[in-house]
N, C-alpha and C. Protein backbone atom coordinates (compact mmCIF):
# COMPACT_ATOMS: atom_id res chain seq x y z
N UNK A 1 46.76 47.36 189.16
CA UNK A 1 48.15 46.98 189.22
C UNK A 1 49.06 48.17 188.94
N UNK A 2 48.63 48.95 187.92
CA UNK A 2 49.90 49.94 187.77
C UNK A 2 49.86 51.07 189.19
N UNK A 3 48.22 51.14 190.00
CA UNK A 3 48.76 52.14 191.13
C UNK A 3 50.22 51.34 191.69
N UNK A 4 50.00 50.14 191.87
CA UNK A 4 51.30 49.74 192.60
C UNK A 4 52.67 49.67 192.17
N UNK A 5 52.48 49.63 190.99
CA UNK A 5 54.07 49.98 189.97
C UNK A 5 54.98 50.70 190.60
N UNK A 6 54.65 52.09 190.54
CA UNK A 6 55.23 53.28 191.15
C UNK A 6 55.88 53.17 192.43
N UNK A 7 54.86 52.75 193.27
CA UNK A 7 55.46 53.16 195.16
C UNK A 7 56.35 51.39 194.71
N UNK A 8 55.95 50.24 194.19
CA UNK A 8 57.02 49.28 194.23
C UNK A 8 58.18 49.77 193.67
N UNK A 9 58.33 50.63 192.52
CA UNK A 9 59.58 50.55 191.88
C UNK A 9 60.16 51.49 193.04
N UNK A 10 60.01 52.68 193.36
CA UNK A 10 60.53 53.26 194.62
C UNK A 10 61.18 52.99 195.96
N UNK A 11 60.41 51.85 196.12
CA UNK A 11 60.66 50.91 197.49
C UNK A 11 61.85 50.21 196.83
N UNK A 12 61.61 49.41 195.86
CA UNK A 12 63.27 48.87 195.05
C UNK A 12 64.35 49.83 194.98
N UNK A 13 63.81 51.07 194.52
CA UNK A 13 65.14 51.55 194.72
C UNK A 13 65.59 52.14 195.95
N UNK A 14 64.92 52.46 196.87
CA UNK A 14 65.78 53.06 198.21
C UNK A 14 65.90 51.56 198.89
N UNK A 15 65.80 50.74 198.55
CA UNK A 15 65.92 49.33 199.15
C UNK A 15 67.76 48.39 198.72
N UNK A 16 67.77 49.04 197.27
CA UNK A 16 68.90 48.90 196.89
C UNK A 16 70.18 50.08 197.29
N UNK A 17 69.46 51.43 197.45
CA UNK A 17 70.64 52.38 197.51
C UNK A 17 72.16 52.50 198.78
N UNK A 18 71.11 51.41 199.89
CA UNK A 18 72.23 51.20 200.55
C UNK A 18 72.90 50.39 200.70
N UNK A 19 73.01 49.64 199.86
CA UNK A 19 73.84 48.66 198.91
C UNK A 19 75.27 49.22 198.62
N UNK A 20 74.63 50.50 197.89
CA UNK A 20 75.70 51.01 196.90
C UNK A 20 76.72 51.73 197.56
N UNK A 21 77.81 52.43 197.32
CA UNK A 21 78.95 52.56 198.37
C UNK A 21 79.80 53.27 197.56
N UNK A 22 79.74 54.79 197.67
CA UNK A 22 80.90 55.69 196.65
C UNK A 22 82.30 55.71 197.20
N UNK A 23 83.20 55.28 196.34
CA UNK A 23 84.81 55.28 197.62
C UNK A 23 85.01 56.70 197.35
N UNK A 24 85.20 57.57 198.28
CA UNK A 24 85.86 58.93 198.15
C UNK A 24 87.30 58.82 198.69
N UNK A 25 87.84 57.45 198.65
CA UNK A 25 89.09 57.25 199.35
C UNK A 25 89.84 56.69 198.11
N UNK A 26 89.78 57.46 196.89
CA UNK A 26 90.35 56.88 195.70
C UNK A 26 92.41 56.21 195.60
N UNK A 27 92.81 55.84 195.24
CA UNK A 27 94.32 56.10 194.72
C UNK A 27 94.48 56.96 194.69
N UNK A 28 95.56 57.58 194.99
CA UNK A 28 96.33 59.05 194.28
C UNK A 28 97.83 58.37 194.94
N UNK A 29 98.37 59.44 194.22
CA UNK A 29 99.99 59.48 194.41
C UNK A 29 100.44 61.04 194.23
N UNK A 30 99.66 62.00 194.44
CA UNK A 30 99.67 63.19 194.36
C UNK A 30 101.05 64.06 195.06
N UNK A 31 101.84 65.35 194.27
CA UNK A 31 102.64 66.28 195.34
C UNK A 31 102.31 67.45 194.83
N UNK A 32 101.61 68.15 196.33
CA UNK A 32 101.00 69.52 195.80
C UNK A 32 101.83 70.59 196.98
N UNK A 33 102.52 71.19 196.33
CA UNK A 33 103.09 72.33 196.62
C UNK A 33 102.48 73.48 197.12
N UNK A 34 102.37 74.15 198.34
CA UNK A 34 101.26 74.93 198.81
C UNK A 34 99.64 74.48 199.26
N UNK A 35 99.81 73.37 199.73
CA UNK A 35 98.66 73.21 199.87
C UNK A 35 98.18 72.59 201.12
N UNK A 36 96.74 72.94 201.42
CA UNK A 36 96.62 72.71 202.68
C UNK A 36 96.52 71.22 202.73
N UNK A 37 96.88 70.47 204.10
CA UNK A 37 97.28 69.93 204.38
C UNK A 37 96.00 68.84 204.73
N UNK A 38 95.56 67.42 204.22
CA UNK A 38 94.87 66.63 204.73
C UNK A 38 94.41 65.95 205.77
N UNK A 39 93.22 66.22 206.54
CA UNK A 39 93.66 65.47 207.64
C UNK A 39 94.23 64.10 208.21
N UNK A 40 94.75 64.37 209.17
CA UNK A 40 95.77 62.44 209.20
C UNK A 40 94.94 62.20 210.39
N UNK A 41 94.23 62.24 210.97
CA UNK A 41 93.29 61.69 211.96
C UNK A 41 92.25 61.13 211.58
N UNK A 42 91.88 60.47 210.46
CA UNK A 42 90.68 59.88 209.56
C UNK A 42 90.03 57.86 210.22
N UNK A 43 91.75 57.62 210.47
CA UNK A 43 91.07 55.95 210.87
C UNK A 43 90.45 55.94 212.35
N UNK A 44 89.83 54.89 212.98
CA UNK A 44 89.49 54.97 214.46
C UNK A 44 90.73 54.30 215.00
N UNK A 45 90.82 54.31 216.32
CA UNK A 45 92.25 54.14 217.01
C UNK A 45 92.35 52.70 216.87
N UNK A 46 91.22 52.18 216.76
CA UNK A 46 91.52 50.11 217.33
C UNK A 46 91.48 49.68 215.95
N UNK A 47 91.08 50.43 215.00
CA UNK A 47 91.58 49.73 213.49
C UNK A 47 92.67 49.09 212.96
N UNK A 48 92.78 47.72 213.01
CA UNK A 48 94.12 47.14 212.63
C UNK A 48 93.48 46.30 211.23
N UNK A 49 94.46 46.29 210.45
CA UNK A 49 94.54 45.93 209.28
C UNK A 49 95.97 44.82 208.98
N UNK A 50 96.02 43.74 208.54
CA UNK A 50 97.24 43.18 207.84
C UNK A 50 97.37 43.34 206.86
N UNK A 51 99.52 44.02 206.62
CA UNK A 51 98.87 44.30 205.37
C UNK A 51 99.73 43.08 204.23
N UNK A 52 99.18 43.21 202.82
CA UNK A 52 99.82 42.45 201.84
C UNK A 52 100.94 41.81 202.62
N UNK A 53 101.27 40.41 201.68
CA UNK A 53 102.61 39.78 201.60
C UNK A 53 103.91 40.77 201.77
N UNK A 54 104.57 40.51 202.74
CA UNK A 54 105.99 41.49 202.89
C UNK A 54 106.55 40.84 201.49
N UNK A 55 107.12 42.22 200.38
CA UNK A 55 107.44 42.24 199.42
C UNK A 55 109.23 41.44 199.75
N UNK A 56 110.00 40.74 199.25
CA UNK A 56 111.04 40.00 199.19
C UNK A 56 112.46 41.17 199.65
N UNK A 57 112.24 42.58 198.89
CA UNK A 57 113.18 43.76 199.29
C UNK A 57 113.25 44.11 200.92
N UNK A 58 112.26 43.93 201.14
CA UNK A 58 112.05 44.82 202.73
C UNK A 58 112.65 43.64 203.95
N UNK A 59 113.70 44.55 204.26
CA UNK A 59 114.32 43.81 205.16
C UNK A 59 113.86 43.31 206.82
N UNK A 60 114.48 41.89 207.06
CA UNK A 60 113.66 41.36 208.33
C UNK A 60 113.69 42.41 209.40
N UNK A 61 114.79 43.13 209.53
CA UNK A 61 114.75 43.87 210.51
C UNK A 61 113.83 45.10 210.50
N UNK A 62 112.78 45.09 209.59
CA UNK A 62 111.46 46.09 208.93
C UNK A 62 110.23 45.52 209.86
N UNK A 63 109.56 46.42 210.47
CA UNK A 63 108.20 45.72 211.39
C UNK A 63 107.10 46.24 210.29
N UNK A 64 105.89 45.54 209.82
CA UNK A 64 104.64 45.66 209.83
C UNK A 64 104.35 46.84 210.41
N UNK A 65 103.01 48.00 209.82
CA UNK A 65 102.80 48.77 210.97
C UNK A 65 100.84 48.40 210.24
N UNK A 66 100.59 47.87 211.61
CA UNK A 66 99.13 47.89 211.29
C UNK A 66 97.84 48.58 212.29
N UNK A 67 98.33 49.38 212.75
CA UNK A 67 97.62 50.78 213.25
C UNK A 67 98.24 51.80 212.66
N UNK A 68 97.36 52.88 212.74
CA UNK A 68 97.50 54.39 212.13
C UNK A 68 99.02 54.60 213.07
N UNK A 69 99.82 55.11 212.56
CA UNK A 69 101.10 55.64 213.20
C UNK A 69 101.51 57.34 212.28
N UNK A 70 101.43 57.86 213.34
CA UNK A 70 102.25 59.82 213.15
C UNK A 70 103.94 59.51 213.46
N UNK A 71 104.44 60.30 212.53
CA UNK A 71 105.81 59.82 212.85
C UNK A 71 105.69 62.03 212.62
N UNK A 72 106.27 62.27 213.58
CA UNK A 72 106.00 64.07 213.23
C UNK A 72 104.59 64.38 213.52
N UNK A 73 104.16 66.02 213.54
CA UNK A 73 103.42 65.96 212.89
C UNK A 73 103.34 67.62 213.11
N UNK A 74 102.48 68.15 211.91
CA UNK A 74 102.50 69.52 211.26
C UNK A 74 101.03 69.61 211.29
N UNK A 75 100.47 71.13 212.24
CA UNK A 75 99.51 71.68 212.75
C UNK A 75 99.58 73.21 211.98
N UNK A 76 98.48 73.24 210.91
CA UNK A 76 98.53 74.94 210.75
C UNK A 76 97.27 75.25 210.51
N UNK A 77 97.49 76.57 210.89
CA UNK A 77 96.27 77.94 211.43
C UNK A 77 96.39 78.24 210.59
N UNK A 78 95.33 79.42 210.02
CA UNK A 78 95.38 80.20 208.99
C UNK A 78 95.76 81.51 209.80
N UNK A 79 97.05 82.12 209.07
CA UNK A 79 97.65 83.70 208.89
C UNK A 79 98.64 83.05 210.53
N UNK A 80 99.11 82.04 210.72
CA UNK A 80 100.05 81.84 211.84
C UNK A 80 100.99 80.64 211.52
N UNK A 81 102.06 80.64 212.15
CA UNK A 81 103.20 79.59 212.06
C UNK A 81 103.12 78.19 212.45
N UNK A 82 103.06 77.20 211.44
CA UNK A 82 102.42 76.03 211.70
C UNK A 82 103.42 75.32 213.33
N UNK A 83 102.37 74.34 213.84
CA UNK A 83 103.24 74.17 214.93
C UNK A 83 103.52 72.65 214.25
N UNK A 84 104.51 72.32 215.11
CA UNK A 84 105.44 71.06 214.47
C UNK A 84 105.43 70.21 216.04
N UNK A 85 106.00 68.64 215.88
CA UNK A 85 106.19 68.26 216.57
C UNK A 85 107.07 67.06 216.13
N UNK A 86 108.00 66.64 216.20
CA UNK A 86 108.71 65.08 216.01
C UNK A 86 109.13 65.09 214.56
N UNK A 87 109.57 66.06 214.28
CA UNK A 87 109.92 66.07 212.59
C UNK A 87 110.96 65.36 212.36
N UNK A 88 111.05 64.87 211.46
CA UNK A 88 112.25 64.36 210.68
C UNK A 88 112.84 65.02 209.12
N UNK A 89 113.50 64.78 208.91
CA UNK A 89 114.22 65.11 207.30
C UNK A 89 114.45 63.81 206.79
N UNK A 90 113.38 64.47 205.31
CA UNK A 90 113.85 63.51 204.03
C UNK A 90 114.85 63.50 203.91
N UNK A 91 115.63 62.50 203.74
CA UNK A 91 117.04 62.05 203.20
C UNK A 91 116.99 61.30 201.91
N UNK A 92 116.16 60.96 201.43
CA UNK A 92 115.46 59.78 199.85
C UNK A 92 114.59 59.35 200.33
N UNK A 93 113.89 59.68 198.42
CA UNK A 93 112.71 58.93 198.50
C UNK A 93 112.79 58.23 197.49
N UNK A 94 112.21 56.65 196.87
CA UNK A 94 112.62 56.07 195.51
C UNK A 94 111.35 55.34 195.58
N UNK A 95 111.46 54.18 193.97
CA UNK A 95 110.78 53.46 194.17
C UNK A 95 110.82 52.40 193.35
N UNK A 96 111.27 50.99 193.79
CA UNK A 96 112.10 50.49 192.81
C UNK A 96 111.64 49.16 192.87
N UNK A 97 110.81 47.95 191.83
CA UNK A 97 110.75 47.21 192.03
C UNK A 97 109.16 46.77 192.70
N UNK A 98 108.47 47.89 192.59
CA UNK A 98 107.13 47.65 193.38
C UNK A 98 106.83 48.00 194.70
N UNK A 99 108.68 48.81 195.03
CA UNK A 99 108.47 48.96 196.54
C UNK A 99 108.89 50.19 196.87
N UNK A 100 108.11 51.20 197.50
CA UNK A 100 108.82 52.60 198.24
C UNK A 100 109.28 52.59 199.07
N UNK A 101 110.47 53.15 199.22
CA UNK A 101 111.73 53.77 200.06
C UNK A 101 111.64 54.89 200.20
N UNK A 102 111.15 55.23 202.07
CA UNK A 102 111.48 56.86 202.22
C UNK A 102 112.20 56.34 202.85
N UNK A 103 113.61 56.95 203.37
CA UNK A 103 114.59 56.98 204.11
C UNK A 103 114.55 58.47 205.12
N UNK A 104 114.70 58.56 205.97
CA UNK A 104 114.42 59.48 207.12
C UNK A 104 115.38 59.86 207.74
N UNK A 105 115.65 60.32 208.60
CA UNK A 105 116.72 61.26 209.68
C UNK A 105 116.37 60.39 211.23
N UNK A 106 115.13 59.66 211.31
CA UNK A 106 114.93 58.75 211.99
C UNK A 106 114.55 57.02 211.89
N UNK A 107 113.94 56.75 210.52
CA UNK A 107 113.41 55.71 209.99
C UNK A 107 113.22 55.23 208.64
N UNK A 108 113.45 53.93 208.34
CA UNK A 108 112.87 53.58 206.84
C UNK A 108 111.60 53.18 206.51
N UNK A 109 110.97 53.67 205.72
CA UNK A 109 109.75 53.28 205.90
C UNK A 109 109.84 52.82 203.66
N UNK A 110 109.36 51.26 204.07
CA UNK A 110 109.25 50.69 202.71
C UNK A 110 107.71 50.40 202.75
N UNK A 111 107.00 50.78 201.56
CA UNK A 111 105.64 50.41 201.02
C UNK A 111 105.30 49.59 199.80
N UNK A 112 104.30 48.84 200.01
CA UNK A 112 104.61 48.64 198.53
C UNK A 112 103.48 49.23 197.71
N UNK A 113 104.04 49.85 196.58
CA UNK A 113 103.16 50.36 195.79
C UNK A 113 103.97 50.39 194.06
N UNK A 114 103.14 50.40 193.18
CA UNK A 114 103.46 50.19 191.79
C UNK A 114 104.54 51.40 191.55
N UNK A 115 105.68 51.46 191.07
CA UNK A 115 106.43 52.58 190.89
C UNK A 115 106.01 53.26 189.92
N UNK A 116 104.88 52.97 189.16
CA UNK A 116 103.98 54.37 188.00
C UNK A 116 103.51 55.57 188.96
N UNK A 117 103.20 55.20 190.44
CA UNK A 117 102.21 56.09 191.12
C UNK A 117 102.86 56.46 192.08
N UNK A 118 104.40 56.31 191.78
CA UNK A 118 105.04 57.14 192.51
C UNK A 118 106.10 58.63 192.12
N UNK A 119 106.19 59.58 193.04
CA UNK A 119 106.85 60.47 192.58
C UNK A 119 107.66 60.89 191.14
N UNK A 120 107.30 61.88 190.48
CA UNK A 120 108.46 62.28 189.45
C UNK A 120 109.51 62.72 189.63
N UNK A 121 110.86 63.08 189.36
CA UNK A 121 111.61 64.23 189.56
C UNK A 121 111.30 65.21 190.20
N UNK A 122 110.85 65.87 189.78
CA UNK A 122 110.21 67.39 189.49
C UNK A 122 109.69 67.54 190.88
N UNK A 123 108.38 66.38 191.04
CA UNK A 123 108.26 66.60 192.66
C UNK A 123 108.81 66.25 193.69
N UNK A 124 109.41 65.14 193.66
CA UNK A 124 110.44 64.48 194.60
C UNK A 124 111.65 65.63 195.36
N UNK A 125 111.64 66.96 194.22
CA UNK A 125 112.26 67.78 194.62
C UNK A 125 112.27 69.14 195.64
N UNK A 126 110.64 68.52 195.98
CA UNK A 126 109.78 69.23 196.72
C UNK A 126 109.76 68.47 198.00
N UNK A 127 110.61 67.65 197.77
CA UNK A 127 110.37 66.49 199.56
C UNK A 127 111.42 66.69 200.05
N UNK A 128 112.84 65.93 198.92
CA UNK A 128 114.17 65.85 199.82
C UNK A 128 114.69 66.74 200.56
N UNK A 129 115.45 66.34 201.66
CA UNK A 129 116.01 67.66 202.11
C UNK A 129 115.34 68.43 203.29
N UNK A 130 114.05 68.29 203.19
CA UNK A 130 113.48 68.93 203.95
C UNK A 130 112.23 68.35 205.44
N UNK A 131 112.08 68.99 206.25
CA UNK A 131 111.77 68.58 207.94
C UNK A 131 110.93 67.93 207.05
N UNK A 132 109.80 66.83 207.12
CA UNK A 132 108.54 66.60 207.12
C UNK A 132 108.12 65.50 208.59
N UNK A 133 106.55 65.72 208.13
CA UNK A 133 105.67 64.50 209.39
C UNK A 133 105.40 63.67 207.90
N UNK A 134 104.94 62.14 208.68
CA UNK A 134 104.64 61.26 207.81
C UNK A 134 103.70 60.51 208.56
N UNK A 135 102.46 60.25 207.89
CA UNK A 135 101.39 59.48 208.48
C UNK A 135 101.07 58.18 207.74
N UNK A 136 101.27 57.36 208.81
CA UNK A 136 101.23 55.99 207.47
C UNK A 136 99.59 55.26 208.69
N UNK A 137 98.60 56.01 207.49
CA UNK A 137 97.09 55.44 207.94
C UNK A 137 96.64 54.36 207.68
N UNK A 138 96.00 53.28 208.71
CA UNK A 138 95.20 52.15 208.58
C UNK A 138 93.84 52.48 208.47
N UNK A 139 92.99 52.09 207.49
CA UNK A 139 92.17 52.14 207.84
C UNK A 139 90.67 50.89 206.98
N UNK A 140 89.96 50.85 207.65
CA UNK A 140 89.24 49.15 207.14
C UNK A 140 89.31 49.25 205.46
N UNK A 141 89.28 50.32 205.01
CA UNK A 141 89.55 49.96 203.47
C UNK A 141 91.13 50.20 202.69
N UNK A 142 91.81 50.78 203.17
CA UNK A 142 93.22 50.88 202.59
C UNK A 142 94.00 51.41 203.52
N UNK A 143 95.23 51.30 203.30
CA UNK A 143 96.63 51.64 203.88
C UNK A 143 97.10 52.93 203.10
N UNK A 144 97.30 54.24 203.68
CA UNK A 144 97.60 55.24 202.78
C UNK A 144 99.14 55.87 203.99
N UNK A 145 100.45 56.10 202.80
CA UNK A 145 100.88 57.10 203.35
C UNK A 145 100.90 58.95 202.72
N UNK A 146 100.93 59.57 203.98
CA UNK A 146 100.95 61.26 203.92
C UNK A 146 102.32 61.73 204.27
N UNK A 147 102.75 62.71 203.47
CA UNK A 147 104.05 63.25 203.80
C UNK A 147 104.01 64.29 203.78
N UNK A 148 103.93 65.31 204.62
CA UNK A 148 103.64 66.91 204.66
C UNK A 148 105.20 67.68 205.20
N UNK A 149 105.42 68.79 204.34
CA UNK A 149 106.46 69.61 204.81
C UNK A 149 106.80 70.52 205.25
N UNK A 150 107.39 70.86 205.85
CA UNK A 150 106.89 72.16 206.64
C UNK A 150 106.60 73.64 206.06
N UNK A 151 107.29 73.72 204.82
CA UNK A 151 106.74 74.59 204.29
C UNK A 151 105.34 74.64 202.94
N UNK A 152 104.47 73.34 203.44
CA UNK A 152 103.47 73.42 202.90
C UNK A 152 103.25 72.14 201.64
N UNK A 153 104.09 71.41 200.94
CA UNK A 153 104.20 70.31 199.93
C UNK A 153 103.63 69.20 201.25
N UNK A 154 102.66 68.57 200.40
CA UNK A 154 102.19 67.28 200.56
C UNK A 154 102.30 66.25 199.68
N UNK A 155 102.42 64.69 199.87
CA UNK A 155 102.05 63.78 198.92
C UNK A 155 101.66 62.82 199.77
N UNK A 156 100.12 62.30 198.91
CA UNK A 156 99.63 60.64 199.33
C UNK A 156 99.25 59.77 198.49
N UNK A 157 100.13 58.39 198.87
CA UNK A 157 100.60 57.04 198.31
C UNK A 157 98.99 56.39 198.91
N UNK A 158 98.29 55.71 198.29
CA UNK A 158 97.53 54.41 198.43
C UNK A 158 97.97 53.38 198.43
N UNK A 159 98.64 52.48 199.15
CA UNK A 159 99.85 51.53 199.33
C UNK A 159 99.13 49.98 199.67
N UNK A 160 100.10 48.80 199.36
CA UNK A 160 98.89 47.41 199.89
C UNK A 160 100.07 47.12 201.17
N UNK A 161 100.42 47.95 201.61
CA UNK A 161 100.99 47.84 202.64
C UNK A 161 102.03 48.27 203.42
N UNK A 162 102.67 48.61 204.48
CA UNK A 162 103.77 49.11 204.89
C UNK A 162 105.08 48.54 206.30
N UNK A 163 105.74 48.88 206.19
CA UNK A 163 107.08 48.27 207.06
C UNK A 163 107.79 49.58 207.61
N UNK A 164 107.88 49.65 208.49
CA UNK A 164 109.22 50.29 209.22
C UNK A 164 110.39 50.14 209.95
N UNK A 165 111.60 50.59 209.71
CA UNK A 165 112.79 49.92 209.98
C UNK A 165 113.34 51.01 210.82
């Protein structure tokens, strides 16, 4: 009996290991200044997701977005000038009530997410004002938005959902 101990307990465990499931797609609410830029091409194209209850703030005239949507978007090389396409300018960003408000030069885009895990001062001051792309990703396990600027500041929201107006 104990030869068989061994190769059984083995077989249990690679029998269980694909069970198990590491999220490398954690929360963050991160703004990193200089830094390279994440990729926003991560979900597959036919991935649709619904998301959370539309929060009571977000107005009717706000659509659901439940495919991956690029609103902009910022391409860089190393030692060359990033290329851009469809940019907009931050005009505000807040977060009030459980719900984020970027306000745009083209669009509102409300999320909802806990206002602890959103922006400080300090970084928020690294957004306004300036061109960015914004990627608001679907994908089978979460809804994330990306906000990249052209001179290099990123931040990404893990959100239970999003609207655009």
């Amino acid at each position: 009996m104990a030869r068989f101990a061994l190769p059984l307990a083995a077989l249990l465990v690679l029998a269980a290991f694909p069970a198990c499931k590491v999220d490398t797609l954690a929360p963050s609410a991160t703004a990193t200044p200089g830094a390279a830029p994440a990729s926003t091409q991560t979900a597959a194209p036919n991935v649709s997701r619904t998301p959370a209850a539309v929060p009571s703030a977000v107005p009717d005239t706000a659509h659901p977005v439940e495919q991956t949507a690029g609103l902009g978007q910022i391409t860089r090389h190393a030692g060359q000038t990033p290329e851009t396409a469809g940019l907009r300018k931050l005009l505000d960003a807040f977060c009030q009530d459980a719900l984020m408000i970027i306000q745009t030069s083209q669009e509102t885009i409300y999320a909802a997410l806990p206002c602890d895990r959103f922006w400080d001062d300090q970084a928020r001051e690294h957004f306004l004002n300036k061109q960015v792309a914004i990627t608001l990703e679907v994908t089978e396990e979460r809804f994330r938005v990306l906000v990249q600027t052209l001179d290099g500041a990123q931040a990404e929201f893990t959100v239970d959902g999003f609207w655009v107006r």
